[in-house]
C-alpha atoms as a PDB file:
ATOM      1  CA  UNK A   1       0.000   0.000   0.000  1.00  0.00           C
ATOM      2  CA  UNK A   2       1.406   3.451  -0.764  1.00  0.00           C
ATOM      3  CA  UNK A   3       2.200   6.375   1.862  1.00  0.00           C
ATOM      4  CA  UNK A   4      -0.825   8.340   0.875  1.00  0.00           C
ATOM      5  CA  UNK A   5      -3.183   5.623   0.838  1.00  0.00           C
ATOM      6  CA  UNK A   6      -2.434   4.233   4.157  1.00  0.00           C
ATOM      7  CA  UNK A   7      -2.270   7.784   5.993  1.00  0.00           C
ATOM      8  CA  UNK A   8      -5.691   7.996   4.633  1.00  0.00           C
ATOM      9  CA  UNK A   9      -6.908   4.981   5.478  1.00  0.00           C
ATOM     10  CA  UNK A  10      -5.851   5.624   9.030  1.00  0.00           C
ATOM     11  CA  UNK A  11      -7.389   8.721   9.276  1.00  0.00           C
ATOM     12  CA  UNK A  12     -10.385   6.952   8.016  1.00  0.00           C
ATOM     13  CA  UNK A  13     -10.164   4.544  10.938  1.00  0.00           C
ATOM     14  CA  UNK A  14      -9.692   7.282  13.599  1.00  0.00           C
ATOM     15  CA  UNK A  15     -12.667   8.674  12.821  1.00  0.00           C
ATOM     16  CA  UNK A  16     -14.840   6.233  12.410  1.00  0.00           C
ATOM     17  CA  UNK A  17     -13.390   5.036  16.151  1.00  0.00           C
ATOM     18  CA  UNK A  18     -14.078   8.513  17.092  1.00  0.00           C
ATOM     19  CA  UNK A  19     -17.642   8.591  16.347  1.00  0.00           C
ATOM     20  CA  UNK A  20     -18.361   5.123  17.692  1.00  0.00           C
ATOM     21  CA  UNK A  21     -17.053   6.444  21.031  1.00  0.00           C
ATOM     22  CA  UNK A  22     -18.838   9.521  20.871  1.00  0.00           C
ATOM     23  CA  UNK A  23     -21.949   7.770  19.874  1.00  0.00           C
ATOM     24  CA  UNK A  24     -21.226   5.056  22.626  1.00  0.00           C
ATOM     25  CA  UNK A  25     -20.577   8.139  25.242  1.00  0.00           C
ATOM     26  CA  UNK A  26     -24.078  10.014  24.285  1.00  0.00           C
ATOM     27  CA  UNK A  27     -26.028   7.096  24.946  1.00  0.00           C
ATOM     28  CA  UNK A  28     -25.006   5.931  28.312  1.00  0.00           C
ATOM     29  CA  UNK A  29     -28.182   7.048  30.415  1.00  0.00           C
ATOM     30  CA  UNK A  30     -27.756  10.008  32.067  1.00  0.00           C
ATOM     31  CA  UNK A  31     -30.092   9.576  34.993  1.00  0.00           C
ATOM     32  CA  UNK A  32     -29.164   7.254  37.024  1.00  0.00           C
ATOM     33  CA  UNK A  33     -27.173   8.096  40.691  1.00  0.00           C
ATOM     34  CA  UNK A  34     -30.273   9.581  42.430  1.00  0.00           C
ATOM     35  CA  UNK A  35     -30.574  12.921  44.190  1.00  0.00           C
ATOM     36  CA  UNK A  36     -27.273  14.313  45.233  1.00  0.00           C
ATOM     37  CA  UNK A  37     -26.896  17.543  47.755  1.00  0.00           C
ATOM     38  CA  UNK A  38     -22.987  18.643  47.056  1.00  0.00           C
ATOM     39  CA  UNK A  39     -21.044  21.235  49.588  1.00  0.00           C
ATOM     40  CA  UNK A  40     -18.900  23.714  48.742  1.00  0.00           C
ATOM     41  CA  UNK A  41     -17.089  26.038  51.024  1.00  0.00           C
ATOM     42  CA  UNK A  42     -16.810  29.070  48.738  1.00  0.00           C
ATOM     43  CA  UNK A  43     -14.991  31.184  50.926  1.00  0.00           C
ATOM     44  CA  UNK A  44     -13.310  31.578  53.818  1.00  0.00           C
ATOM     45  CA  UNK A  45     -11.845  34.543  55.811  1.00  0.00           C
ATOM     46  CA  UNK A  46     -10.249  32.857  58.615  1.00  0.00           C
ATOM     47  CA  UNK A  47     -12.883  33.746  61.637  1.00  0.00           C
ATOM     48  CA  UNK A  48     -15.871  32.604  59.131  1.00  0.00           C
ATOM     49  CA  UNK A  49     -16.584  30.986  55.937  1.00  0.00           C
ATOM     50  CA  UNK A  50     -19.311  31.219  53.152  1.00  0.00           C
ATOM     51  CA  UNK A  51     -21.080  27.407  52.774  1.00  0.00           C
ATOM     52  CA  UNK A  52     -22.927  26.191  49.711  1.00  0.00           C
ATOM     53  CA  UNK A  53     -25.279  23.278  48.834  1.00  0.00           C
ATOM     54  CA  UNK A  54     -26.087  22.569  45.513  1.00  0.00           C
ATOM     55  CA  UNK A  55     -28.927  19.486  45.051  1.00  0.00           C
ATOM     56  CA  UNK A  56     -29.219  17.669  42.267  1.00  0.00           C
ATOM     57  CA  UNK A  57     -32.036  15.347  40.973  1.00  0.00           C
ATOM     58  CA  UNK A  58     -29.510  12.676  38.926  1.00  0.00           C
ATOM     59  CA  UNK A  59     -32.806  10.301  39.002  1.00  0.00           C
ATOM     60  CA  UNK A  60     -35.221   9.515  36.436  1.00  0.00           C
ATOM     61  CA  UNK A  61     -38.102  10.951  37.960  1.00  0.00           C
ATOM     62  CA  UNK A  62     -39.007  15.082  38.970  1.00  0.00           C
ATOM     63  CA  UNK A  63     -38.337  15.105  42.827  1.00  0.00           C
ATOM     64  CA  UNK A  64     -40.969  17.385  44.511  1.00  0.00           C
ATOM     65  CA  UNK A  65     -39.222  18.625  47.467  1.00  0.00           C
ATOM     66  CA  UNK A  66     -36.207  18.400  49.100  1.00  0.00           C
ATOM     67  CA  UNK A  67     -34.563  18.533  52.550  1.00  0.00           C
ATOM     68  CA  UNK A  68     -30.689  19.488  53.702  1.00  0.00           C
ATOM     69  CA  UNK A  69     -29.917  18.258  57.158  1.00  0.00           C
ATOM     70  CA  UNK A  70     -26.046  18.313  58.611  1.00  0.00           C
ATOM     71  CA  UNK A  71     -24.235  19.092  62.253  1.00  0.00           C
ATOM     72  CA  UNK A  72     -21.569  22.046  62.586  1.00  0.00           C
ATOM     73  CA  UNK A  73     -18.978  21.102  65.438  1.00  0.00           C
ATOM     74  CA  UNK A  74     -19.053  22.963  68.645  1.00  0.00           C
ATOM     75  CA  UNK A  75     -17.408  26.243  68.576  1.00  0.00           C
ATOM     76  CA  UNK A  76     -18.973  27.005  64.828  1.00  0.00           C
ATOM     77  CA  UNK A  77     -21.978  28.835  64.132  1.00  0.00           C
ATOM     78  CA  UNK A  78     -24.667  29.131  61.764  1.00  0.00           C
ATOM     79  CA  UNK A  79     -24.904  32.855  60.551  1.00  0.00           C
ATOM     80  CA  UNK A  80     -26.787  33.737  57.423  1.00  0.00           C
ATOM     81  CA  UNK A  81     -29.025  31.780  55.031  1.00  0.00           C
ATOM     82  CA  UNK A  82     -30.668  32.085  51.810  1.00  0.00           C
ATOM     83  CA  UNK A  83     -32.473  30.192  48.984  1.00  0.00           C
ATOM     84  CA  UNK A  84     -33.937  27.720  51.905  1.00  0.00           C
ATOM     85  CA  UNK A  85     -35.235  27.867  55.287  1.00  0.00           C
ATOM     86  CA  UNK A  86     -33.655  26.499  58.025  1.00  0.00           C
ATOM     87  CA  UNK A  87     -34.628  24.666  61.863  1.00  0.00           C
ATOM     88  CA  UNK A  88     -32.051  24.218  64.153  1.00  0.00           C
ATOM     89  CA  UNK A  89     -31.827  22.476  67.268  1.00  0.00           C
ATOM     90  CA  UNK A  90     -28.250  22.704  68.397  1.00  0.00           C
ATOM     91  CA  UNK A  91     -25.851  21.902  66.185  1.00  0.00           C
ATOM     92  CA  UNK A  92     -27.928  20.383  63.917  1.00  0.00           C
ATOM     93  CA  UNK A  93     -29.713  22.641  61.284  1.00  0.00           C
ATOM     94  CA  UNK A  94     -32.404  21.433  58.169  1.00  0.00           C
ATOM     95  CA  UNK A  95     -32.736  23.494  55.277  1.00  0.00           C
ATOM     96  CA  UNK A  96     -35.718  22.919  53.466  1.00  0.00           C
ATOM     97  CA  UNK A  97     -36.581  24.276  49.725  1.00  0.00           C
ATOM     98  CA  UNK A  98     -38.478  27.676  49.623  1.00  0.00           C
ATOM     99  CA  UNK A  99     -41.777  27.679  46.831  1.00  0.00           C
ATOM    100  CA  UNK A 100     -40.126  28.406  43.899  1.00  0.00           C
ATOM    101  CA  UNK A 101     -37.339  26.140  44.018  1.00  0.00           C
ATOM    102  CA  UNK A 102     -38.131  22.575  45.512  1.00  0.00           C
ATOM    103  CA  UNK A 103     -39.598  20.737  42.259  1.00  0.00           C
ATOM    104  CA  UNK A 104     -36.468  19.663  40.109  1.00  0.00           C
ATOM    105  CA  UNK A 105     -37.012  17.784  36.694  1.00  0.00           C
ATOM    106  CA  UNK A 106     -34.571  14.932  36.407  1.00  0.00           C
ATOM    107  CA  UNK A 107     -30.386  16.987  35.709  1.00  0.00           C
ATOM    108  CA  UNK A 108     -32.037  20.013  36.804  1.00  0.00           C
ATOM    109  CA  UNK A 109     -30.309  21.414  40.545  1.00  0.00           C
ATOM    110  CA  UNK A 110     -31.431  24.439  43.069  1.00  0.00           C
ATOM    111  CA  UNK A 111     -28.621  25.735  45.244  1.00  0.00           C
ATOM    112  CA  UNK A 112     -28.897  27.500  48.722  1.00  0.00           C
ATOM    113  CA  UNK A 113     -25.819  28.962  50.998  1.00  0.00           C
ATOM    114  CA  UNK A 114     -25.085  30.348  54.272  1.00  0.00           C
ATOM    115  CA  UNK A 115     -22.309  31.985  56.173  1.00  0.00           C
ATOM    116  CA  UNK A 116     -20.647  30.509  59.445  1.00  0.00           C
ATOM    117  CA  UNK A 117     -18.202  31.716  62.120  1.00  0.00           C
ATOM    118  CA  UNK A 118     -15.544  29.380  63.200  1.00  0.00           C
ATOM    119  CA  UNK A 119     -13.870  27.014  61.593  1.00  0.00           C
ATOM    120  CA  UNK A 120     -15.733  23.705  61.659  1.00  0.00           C
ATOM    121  CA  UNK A 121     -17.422  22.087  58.488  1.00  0.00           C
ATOM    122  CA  UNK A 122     -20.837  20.485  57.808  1.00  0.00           C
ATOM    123  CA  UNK A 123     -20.885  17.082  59.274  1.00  0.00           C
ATOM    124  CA  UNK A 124     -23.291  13.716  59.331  1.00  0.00           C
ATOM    125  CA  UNK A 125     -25.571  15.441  55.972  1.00  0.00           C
ATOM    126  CA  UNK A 126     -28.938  13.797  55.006  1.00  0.00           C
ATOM    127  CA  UNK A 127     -30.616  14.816  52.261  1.00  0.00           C
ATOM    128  CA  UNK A 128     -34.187  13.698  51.823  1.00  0.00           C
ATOM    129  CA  UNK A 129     -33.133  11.784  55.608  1.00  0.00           C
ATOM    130  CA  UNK A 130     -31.354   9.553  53.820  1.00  0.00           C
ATOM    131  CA  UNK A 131     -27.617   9.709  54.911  1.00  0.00           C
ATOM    132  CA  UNK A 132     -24.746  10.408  53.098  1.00  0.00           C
ATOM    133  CA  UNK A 133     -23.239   7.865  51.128  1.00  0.00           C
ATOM    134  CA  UNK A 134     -20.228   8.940  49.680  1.00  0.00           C
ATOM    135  CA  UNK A 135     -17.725  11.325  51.772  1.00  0.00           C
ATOM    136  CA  UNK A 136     -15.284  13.735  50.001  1.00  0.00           C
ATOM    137  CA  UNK A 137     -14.186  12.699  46.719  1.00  0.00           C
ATOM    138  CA  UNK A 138     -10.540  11.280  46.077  1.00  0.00           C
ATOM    139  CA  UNK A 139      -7.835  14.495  45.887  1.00  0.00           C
ATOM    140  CA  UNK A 140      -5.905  14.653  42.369  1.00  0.00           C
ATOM    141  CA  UNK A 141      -2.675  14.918  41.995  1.00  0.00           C
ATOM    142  CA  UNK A 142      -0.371  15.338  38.886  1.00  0.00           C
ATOM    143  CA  UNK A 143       1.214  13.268  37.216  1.00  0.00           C
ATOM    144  CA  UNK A 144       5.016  12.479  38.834  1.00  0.00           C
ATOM    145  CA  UNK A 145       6.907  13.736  36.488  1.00  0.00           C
ATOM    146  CA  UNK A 146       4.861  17.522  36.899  1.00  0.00           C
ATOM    147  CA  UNK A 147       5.358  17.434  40.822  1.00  0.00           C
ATOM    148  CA  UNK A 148       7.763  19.634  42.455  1.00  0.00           C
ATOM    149  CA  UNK A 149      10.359  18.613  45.099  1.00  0.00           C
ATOM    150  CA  UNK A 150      10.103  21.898  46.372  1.00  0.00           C
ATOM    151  CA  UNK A 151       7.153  23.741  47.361  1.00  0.00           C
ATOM    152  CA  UNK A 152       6.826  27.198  48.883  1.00  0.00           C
ATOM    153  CA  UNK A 153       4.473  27.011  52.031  1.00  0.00           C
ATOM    154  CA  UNK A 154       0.513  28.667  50.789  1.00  0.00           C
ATOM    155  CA  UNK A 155      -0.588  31.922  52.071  1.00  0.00           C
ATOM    156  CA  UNK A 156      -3.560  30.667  52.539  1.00  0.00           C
ATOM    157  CA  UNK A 157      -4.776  27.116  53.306  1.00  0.00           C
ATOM    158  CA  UNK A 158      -6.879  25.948  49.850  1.00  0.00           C
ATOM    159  CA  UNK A 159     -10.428  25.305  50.570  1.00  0.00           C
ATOM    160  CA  UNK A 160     -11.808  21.715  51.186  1.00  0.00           C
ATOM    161  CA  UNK A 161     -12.866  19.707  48.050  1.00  0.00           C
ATOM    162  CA  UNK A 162     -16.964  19.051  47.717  1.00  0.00           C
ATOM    163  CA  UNK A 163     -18.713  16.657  49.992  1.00  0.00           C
ATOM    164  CA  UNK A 164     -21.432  14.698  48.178  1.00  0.00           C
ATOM    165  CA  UNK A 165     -24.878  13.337  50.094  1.00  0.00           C
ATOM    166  CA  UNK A 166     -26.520  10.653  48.421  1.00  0.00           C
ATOM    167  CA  UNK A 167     -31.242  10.805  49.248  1.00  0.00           C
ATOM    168  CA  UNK A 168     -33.718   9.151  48.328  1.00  0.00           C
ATOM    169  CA  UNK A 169     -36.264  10.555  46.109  1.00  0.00           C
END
């Protein structure tokens, strides 16, 4: 076979591989963990921190209401709220959808956040009063050969990754 034929051929190959994997990728279904309720600490200023939770309906089905339930450790403090209201007793505080945003279609999400004093993080989270069932998610780190030996210390500690809650519908 010459050169030119067989480069084209290849090419012909690669994207006819490419395709079948997009194709392959695009119809995996795309519904099928359940309702998720993610934190994020979006910012922190060393006496306090700004919280978020962002739920997600990753079932097949609309879910009609939700319900955000965790424990701050002693010595933190739950501050302001919005997009949810909130019971407390203790440590332990529920945030529960307002109206407008408590029906999610399935891949649809509402988010709600709050600020805290201390330094403490969300603990024990339900969602739906289901507990969690995953904790935080594996940290990445590069590849070997883009690590350095050396690194200068961080002026300020990075913020945590996302904690996931797995509820029932």
């Amino acid at each position: 076979m010459r050169r030119p034929a067989r480069k084209l051929l290849l090419a012909a190959v690669a994207a006819l591989a490419t395709a079948a994997a997009t194709t392959l990728t695009l119809a995996a279904p795309a519904h099928a963990a359940g309702p998720t309720a993610t934190f994020v600490r979006t910012a922190d200023w060393g006496t306090g921190w700004e919280g978020k939770y962002t739920v997600t309906n990753g079932g097949p089905s609309t879910l009609t209401g939700w319900q955000v339930a965790f424990s701050l450790p002693s010595g933190t403090t739950l501050g302001s709220y919005w997009d949810a209201t909130v019971s407390s007793a203790g440590q332990r505080h529920t945030f529960t959808n307002r109206s407008w945003n408590g029906t999610l279609a399935p891949g649809a999400s509402a988010s709600f956040g709050f600020l805290a004093t201390g330094s403490g993080s969300p603990t024990d989270c339900t969602l739906n009063g289901a507990p969690a069932g995953a904790a935080r998610p594996p940290a990445r780190r590069p590849p070997p050969h883009r690590r350095r030996l050396h690194r200068r210390p961080a002026r300020r500690p990075p913020l945590p990754p996302p904690v996931v809650c797995h509820g029932t519908p």
